[in-house]
C-alpha atoms as a PDB file:
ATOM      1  CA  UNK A   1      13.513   0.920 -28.577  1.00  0.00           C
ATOM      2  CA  UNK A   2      11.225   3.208 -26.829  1.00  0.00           C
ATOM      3  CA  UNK A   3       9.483   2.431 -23.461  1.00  0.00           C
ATOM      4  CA  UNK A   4       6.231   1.600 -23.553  1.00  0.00           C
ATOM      5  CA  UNK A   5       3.542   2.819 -20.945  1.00  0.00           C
ATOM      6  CA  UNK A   6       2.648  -0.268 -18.372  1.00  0.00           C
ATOM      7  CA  UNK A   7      -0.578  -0.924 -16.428  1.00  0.00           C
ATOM      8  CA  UNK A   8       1.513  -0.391 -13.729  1.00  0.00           C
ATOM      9  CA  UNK A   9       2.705   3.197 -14.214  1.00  0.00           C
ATOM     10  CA  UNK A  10      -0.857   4.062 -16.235  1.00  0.00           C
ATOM     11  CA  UNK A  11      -1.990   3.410 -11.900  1.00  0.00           C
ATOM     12  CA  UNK A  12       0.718   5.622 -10.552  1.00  0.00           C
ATOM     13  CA  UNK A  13      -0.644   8.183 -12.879  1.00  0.00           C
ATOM     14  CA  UNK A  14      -3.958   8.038 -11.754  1.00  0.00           C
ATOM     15  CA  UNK A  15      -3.205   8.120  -8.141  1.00  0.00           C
ATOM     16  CA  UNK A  16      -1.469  11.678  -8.456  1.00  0.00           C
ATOM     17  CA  UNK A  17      -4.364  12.425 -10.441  1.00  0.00           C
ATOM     18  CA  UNK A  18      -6.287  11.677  -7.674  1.00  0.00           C
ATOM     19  CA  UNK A  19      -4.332  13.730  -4.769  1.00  0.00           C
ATOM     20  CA  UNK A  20      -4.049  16.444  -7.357  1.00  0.00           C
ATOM     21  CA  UNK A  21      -0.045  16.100  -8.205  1.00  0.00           C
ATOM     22  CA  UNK A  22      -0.703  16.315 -12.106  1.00  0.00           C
ATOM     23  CA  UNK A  23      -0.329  19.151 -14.811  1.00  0.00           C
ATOM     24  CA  UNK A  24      -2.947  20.219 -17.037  1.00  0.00           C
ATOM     25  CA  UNK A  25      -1.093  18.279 -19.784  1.00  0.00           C
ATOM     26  CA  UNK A  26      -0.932  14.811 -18.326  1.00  0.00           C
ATOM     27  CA  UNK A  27      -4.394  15.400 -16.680  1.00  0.00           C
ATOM     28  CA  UNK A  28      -6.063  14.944 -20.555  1.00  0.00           C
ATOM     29  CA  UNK A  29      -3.699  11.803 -21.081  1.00  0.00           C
ATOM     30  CA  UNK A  30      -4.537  10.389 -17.826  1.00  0.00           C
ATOM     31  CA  UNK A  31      -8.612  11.356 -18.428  1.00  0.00           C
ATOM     32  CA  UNK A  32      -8.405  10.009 -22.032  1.00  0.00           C
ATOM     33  CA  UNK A  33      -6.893   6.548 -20.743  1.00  0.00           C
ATOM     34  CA  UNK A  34     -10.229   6.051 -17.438  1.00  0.00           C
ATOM     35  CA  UNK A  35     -12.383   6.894 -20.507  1.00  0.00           C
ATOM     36  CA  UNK A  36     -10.832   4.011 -22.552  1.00  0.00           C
ATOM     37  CA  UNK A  37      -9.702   0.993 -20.157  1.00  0.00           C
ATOM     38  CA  UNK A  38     -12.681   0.431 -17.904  1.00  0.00           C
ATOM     39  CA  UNK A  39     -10.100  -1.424 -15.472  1.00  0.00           C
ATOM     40  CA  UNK A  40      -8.541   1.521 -14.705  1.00  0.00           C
ATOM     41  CA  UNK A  41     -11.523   4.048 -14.398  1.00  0.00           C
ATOM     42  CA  UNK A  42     -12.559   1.307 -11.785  1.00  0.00           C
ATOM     43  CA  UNK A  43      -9.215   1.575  -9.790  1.00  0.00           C
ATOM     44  CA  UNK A  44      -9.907   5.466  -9.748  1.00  0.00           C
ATOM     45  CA  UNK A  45     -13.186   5.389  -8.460  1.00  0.00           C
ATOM     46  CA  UNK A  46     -12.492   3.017  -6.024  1.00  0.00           C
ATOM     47  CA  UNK A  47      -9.492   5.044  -5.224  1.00  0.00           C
ATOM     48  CA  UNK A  48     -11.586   8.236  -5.154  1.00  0.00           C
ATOM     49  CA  UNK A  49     -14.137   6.013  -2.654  1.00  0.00           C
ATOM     50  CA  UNK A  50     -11.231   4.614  -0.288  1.00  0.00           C
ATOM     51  CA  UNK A  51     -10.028   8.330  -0.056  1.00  0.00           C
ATOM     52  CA  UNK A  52     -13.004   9.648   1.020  1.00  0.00           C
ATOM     53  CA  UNK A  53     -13.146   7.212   3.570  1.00  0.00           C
ATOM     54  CA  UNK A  54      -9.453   7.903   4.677  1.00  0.00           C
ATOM     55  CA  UNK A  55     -10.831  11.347   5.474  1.00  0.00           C
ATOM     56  CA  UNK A  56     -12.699  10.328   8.162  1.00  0.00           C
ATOM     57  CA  UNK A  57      -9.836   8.366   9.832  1.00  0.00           C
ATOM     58  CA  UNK A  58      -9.195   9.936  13.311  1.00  0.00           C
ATOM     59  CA  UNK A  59      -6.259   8.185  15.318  1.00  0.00           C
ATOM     60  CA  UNK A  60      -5.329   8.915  18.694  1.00  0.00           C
ATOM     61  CA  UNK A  61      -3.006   7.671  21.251  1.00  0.00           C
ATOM     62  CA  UNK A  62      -4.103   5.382  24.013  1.00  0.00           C
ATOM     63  CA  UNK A  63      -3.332   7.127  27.169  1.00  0.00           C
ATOM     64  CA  UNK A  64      -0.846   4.011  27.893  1.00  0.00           C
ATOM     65  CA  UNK A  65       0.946   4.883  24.878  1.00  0.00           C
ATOM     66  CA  UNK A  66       1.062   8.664  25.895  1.00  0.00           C
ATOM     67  CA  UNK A  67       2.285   8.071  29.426  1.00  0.00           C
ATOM     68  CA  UNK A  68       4.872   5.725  28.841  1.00  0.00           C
ATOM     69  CA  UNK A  69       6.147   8.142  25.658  1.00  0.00           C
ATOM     70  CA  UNK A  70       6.249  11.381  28.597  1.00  0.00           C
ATOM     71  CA  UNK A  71       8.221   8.382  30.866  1.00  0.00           C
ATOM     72  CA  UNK A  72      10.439   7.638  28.466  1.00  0.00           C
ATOM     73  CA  UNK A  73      11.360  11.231  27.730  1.00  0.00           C
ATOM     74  CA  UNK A  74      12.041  12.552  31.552  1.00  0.00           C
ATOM     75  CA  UNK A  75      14.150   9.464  32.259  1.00  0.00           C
ATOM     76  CA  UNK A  76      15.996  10.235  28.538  1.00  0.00           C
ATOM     77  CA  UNK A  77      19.649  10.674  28.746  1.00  0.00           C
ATOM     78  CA  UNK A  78      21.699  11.569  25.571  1.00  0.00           C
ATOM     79  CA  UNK A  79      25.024  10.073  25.114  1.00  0.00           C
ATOM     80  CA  UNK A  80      26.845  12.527  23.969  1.00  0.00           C
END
């Protein structure tokens, strides 16, 4: 019996095809399937949208979490 294609793994496909990680060959399957299931042409474009905004993340450390990470390390004693 062959498998047949889930939701599930039509999303997986999309989200390489969103970061890129697809070939020219699966990039026409995966454009032909957002042209015909509206559900999943949303999840990419909200996708796209949420990745855009991931962009813009910037994180940095307290300067707690710095000093007691430089602590930790001079007082760090391998057991060897």
């Amino acid at each position: 019996m062959p498998m047949t294609q889930t939701f599930t793994s039509k999303i997986n496909d999309v989200v390489r095809y969103l970061f890129d990680e697809t070939s020219d060959v699966e990039n026409v399957s995966i454009e032909t399937n957002l042209s015909e299931e509206i559900s999943l042409l949303d999840f990419y474009l909200d996708s796209l949208k949420l990745r855009s905004e991931m962009d813009k993340i910037s994180l940095n450390p307290s300067d707690l979490a710095v000093s007691n990470i430089l602590a930790f390390s001079r007082n760090y004693q391998p057991v060897i």
